[in-house]
PDB file of N, CA and C in Angstrom:
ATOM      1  N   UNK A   1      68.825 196.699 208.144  1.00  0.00           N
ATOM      2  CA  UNK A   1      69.749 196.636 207.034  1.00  0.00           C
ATOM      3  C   UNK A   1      69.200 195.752 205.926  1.00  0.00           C
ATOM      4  N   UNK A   2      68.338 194.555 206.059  1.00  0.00           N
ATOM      5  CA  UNK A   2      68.264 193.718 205.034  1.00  0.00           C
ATOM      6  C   UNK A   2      66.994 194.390 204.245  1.00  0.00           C
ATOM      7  N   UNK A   3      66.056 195.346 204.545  1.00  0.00           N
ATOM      8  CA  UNK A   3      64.965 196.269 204.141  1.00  0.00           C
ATOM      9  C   UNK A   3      66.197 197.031 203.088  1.00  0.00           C
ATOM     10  N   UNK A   4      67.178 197.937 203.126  1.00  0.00           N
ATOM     11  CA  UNK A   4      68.178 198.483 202.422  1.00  0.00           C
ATOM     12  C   UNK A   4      68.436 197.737 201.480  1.00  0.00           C
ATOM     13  N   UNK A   5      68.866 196.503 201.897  1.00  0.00           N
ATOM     14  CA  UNK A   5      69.878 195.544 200.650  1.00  0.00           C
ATOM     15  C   UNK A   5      68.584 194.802 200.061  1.00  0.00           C
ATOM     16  N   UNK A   6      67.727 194.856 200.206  1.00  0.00           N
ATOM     17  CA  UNK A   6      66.048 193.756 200.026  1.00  0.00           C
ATOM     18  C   UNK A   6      67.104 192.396 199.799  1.00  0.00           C
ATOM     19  N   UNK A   7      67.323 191.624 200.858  1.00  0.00           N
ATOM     20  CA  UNK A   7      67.866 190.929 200.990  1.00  0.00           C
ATOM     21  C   UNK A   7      66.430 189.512 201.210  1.00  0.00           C
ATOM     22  N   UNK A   8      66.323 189.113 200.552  1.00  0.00           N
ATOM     23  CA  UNK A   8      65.209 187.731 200.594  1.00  0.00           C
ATOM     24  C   UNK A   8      64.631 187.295 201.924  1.00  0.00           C
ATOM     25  N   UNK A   9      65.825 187.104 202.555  1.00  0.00           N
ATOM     26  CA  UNK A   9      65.298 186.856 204.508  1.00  0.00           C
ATOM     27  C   UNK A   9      64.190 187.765 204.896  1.00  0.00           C
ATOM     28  N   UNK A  10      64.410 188.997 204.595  1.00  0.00           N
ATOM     29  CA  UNK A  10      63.549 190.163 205.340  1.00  0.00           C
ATOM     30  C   UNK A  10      62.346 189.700 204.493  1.00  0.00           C
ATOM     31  N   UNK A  11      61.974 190.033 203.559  1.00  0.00           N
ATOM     32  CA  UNK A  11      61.274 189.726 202.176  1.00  0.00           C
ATOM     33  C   UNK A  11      60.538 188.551 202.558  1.00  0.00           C
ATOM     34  N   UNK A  12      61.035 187.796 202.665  1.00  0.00           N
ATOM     35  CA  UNK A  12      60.149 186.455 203.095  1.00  0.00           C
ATOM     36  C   UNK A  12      59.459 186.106 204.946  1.00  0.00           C
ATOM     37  N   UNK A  13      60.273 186.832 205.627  1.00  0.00           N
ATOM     38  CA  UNK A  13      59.409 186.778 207.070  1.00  0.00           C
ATOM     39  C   UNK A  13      58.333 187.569 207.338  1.00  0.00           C
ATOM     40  N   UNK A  14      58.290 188.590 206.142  1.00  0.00           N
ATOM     41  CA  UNK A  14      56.728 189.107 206.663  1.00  0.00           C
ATOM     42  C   UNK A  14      56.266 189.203 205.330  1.00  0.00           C
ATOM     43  N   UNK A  15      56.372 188.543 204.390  1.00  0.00           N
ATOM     44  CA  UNK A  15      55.209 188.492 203.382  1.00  0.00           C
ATOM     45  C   UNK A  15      55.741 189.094 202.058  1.00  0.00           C
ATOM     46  N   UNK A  16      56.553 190.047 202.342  1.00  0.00           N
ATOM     47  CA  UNK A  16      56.535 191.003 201.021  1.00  0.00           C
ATOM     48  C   UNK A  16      57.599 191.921 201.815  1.00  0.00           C
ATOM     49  N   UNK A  17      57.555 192.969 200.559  1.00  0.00           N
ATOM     50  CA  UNK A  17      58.669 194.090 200.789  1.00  0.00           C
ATOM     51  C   UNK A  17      58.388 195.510 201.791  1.00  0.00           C
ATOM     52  N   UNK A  18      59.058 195.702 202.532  1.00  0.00           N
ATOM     53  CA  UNK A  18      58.229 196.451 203.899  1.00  0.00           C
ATOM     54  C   UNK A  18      59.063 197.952 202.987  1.00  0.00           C
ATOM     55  N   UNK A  19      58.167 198.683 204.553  1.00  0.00           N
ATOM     56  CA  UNK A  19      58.486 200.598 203.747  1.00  0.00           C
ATOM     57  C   UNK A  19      59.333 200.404 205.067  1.00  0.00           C
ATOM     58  N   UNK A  20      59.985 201.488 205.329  1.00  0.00           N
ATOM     59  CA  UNK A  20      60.990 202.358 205.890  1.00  0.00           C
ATOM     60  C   UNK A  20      60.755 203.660 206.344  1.00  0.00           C
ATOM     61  N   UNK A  21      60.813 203.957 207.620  1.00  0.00           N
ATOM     62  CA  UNK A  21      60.496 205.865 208.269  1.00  0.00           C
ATOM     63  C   UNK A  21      61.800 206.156 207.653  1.00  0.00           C
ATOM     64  N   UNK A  22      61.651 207.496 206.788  1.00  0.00           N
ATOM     65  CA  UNK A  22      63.014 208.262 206.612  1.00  0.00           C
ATOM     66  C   UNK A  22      64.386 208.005 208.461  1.00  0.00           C
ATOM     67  N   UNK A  23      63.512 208.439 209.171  1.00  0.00           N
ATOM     68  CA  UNK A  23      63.972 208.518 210.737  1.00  0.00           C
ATOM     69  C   UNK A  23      64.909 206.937 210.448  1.00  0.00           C
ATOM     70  N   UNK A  24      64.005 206.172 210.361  1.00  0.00           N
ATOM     71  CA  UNK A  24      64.894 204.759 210.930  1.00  0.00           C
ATOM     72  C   UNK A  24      66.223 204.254 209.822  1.00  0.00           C
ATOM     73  N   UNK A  25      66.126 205.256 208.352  1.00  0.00           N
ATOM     74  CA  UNK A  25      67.257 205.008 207.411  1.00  0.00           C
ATOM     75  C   UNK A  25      68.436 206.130 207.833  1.00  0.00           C
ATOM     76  N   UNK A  26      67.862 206.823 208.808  1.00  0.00           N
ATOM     77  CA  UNK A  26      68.933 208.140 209.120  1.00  0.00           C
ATOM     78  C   UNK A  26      69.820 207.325 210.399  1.00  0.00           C
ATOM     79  N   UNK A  27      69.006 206.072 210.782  1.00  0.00           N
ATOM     80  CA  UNK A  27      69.344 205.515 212.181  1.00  0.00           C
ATOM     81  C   UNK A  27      70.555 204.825 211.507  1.00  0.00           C
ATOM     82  N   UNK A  28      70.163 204.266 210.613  1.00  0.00           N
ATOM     83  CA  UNK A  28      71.080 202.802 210.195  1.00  0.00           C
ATOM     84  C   UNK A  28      72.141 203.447 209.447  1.00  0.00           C
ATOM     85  N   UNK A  29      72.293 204.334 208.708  1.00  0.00           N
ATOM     86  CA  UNK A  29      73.202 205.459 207.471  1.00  0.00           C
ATOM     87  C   UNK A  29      74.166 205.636 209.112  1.00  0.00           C
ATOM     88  N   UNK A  30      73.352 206.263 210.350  1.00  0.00           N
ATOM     89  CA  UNK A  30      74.532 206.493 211.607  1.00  0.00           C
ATOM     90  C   UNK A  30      75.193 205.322 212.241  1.00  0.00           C
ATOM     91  N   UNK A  31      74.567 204.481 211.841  1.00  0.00           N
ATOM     92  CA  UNK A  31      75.219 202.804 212.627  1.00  0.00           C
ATOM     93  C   UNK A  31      76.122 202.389 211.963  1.00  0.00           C
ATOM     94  N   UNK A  32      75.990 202.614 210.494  1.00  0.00           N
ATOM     95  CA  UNK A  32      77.269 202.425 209.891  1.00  0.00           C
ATOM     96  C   UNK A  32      78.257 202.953 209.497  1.00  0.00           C
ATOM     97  N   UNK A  33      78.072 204.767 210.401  1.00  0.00           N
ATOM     98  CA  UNK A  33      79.113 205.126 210.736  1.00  0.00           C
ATOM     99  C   UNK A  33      79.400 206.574 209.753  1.00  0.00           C
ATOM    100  N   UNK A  34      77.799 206.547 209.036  1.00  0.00           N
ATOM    101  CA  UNK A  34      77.947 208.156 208.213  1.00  0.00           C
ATOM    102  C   UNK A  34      77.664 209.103 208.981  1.00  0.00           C
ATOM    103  N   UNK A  35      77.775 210.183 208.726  1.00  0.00           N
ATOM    104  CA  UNK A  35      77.854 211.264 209.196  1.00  0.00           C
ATOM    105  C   UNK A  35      76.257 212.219 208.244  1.00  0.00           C
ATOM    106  N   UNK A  36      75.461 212.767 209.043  1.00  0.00           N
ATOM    107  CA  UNK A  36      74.446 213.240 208.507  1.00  0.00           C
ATOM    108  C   UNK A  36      74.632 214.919 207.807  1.00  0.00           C
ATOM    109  N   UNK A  37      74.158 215.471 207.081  1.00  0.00           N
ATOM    110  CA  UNK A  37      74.338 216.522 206.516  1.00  0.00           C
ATOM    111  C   UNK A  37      73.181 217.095 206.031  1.00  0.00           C
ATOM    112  N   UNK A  38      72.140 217.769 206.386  1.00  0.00           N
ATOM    113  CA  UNK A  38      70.588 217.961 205.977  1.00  0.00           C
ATOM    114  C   UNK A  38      70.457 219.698 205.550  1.00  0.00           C
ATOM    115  N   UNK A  39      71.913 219.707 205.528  1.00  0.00           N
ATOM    116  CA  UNK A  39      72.065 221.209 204.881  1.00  0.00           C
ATOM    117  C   UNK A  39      71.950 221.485 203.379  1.00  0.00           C
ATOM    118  N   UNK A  40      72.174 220.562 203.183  1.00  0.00           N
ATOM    119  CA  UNK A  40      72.161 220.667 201.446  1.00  0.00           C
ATOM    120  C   UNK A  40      71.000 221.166 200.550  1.00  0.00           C
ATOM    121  N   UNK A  41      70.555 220.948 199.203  1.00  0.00           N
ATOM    122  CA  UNK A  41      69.580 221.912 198.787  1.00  0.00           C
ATOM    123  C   UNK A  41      68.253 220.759 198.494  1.00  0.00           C
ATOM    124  N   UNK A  42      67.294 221.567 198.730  1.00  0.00           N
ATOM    125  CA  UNK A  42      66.234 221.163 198.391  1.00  0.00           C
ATOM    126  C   UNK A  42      65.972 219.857 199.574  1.00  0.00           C
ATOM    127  N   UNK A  43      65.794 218.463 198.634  1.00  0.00           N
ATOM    128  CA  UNK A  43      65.187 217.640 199.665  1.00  0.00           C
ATOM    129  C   UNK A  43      66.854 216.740 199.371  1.00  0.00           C
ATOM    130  N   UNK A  44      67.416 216.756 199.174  1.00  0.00           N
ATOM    131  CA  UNK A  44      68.842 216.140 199.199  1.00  0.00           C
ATOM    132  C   UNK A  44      69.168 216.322 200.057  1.00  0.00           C
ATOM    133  N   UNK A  45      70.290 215.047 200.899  1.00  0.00           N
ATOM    134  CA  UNK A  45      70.633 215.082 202.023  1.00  0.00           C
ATOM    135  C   UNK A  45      71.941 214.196 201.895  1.00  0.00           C
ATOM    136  N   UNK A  46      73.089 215.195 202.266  1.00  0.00           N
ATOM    137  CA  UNK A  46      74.376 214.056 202.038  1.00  0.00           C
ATOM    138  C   UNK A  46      74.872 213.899 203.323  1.00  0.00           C
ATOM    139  N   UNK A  47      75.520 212.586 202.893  1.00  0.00           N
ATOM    140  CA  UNK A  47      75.716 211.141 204.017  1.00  0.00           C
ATOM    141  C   UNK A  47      77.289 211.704 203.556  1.00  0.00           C
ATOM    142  N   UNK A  48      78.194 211.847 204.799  1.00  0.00           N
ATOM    143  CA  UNK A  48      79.791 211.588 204.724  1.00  0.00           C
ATOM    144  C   UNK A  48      80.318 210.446 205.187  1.00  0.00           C
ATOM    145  N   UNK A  49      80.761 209.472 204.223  1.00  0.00           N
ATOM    146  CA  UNK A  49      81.167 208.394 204.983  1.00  0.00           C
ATOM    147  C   UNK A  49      82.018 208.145 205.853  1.00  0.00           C
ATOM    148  N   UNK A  50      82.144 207.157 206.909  1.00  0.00           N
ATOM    149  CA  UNK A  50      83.207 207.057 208.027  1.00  0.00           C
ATOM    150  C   UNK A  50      84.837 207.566 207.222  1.00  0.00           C
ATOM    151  N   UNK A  51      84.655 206.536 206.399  1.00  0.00           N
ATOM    152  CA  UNK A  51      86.352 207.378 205.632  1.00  0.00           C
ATOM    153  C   UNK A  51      86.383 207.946 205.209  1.00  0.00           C
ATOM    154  N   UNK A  52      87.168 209.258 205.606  1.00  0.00           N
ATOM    155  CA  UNK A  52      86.804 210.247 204.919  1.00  0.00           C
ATOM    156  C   UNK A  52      88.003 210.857 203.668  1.00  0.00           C
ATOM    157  N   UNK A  53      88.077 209.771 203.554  1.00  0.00           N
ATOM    158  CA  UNK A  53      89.010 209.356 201.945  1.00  0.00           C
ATOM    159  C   UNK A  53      88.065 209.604 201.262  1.00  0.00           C
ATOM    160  N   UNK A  54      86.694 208.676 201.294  1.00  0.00           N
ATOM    161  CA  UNK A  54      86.038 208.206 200.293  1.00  0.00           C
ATOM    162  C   UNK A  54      85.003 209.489 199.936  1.00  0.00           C
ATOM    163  N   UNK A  55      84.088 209.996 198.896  1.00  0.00           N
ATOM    164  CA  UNK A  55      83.272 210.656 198.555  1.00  0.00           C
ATOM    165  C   UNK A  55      82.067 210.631 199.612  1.00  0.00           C
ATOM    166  N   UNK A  56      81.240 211.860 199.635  1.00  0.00           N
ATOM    167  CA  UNK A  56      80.088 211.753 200.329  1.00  0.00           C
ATOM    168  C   UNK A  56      79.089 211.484 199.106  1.00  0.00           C
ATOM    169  N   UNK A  57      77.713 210.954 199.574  1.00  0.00           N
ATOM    170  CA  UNK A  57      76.605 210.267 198.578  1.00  0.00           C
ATOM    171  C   UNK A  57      75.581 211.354 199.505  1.00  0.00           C
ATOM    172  N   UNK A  58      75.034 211.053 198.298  1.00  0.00           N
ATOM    173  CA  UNK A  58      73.739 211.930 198.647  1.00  0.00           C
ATOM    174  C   UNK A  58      72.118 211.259 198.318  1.00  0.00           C
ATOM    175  N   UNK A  59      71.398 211.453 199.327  1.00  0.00           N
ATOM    176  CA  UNK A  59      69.872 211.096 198.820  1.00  0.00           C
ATOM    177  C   UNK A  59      68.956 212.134 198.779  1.00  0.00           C
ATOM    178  N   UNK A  60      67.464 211.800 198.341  1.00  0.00           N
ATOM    179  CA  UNK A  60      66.287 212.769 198.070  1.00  0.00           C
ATOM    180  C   UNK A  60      65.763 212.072 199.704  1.00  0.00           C
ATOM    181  N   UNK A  61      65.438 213.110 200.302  1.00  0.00           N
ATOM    182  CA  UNK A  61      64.527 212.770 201.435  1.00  0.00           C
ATOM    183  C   UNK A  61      63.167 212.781 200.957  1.00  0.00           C
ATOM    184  N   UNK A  62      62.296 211.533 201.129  1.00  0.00           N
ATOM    185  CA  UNK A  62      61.046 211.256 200.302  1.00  0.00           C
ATOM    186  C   UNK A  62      60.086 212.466 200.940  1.00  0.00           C
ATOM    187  N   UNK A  63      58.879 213.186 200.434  1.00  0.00           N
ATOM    188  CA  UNK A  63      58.023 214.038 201.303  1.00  0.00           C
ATOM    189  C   UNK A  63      56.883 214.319 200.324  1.00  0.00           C
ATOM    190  N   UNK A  64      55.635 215.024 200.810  1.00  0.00           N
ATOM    191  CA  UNK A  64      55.430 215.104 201.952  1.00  0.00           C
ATOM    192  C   UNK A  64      56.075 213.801 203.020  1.00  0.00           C
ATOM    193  N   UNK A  65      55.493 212.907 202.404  1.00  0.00           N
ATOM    194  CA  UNK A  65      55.450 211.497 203.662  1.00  0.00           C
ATOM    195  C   UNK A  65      57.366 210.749 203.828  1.00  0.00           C
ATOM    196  N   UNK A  66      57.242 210.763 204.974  1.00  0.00           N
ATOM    197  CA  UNK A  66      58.426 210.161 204.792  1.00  0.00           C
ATOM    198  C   UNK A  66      58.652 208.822 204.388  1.00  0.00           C
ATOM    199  N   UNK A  67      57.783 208.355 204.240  1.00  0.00           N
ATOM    200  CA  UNK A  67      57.788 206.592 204.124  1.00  0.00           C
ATOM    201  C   UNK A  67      58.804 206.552 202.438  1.00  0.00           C
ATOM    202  N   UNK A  68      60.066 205.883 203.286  1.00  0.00           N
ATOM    203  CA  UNK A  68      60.857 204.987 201.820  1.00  0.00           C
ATOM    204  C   UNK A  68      60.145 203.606 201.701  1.00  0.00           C
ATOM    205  N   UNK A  69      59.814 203.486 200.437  1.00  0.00           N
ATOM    206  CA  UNK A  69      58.870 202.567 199.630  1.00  0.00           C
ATOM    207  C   UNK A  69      60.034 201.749 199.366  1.00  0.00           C
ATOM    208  N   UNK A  70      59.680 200.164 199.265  1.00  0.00           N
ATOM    209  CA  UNK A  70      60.350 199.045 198.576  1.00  0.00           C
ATOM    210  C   UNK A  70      61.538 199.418 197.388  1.00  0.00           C
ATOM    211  N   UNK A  71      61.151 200.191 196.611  1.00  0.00           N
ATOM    212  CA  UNK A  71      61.639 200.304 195.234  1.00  0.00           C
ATOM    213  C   UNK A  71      62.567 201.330 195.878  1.00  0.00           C
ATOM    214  N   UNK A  72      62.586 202.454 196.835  1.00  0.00           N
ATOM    215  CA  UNK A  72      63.624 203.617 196.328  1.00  0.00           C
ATOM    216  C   UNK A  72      64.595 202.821 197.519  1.00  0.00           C
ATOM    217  N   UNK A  73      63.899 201.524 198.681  1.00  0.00           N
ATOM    218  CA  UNK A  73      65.650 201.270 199.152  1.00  0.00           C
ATOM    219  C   UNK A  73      65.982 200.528 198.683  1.00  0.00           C
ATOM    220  N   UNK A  74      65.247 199.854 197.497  1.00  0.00           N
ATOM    221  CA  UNK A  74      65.998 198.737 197.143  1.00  0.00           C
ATOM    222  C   UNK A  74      66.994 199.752 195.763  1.00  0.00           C
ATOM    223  N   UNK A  75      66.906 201.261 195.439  1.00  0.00           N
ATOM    224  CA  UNK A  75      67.844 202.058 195.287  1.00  0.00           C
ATOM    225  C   UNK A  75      68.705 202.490 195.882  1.00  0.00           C
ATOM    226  N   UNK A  76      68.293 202.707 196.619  1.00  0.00           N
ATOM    227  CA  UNK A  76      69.522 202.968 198.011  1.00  0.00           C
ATOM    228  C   UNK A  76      70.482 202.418 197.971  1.00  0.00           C
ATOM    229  N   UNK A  77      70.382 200.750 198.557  1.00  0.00           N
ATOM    230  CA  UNK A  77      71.112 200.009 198.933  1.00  0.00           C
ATOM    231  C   UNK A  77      71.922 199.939 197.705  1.00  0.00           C
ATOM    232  N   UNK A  78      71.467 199.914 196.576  1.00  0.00           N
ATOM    233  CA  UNK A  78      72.125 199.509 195.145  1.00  0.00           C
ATOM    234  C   UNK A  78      73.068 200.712 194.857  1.00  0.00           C
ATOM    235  N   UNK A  79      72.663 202.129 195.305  1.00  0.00           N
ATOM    236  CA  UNK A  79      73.670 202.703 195.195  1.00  0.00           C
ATOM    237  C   UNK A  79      74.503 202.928 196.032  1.00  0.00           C
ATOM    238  N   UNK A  80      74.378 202.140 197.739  1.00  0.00           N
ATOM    239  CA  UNK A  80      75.370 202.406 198.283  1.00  0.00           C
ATOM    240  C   UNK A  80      76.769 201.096 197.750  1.00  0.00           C
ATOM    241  N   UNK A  81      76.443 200.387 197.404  1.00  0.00           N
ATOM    242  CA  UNK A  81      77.109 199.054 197.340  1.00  0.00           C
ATOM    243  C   UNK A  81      77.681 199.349 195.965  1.00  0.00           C
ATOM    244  N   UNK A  82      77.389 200.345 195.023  1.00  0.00           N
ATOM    245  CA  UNK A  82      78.478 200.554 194.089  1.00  0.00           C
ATOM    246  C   UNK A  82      78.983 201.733 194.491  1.00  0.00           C
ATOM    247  N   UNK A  83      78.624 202.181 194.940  1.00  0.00           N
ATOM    248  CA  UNK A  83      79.245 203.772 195.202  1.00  0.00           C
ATOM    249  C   UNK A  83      80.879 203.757 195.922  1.00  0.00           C
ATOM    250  N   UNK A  84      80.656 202.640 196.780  1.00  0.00           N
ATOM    251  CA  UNK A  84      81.588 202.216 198.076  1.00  0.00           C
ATOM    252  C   UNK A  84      82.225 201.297 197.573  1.00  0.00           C
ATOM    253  N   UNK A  85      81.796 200.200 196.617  1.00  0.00           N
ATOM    254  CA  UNK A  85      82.143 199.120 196.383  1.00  0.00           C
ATOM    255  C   UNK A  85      82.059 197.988 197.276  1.00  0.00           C
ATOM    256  N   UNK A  86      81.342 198.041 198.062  1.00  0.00           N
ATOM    257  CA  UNK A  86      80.566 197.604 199.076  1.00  0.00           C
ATOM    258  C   UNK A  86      79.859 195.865 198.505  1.00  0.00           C
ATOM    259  N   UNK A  87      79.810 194.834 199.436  1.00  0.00           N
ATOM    260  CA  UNK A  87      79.359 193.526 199.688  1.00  0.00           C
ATOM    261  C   UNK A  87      78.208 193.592 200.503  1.00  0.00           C
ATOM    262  N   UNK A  88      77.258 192.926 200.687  1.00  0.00           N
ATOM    263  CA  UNK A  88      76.905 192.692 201.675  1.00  0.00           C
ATOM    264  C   UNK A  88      77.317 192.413 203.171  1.00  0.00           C
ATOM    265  N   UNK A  89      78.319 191.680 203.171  1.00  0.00           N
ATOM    266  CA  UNK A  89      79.077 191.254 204.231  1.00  0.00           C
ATOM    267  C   UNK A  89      79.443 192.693 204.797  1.00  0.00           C
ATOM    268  N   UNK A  90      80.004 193.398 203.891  1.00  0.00           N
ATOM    269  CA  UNK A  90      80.488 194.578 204.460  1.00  0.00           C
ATOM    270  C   UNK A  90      79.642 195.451 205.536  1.00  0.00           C
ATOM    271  N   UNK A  91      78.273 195.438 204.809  1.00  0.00           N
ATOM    272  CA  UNK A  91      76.994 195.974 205.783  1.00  0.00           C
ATOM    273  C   UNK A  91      76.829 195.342 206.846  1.00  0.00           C
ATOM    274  N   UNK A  92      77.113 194.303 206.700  1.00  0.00           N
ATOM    275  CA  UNK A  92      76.634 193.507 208.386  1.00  0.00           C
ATOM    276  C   UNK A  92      77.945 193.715 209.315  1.00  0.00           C
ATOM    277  N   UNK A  93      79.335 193.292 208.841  1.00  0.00           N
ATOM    278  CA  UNK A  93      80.339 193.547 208.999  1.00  0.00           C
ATOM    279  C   UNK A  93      80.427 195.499 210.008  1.00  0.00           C
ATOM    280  N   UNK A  94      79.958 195.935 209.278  1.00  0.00           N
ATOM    281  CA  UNK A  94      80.341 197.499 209.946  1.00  0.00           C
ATOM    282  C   UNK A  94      79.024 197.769 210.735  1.00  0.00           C
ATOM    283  N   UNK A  95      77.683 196.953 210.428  1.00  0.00           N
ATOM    284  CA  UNK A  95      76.249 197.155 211.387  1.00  0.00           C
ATOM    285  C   UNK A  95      76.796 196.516 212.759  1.00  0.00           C
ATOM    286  N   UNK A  96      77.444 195.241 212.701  1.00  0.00           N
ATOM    287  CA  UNK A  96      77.315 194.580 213.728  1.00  0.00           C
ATOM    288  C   UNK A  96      78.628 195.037 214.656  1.00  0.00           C
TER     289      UNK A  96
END
């Protein structure tokens, strides 16, 4: 989760800003309780959130390579946390 939010802790125990397997952001998107959807078009892939009040979000699945780079989770995270209206706390809160 702190690779998502580029939260400084992560950032600072190994040097710099780490990449991400598509696989292990599909892990954590399910830990916190979205729902996967890889039907959609092209390389977009929408996430239904646990409430299903709220809107589903959608991402570009990176390719060829799957590797999410520094910059697109430190998009991610930025758009999950307005999208939701989302804290940090909240992420650890619903991870843990």
């Amino acid at each position: 989760m702190h690779q998502i939010l580029n939260t400084a802790e992560d950032v600072n125990k190994i040097g710099g800003a780490p990449t991400m397997k598509w696989e292990n952001f599909l892990k954590v998107m399910r830990e916190m309780g979205f729902k996967y959807d890889p039907s959609t078009v092209d390389s977009s892939v929408r996430f239904d959130p646990p409430d299903p009040r709220d809107l589903p979000i959608t991402f570009h699945k990176p390719h060829p390579d799957s590797t999410l780079y520094p910059v697109m989770l430190k998009q991610f995270g930025k758009r999950l946390k307005n999208y939701y209206g989302w804290s940090e706390e909240d992420f650890y809160r619903a991870a843990g």
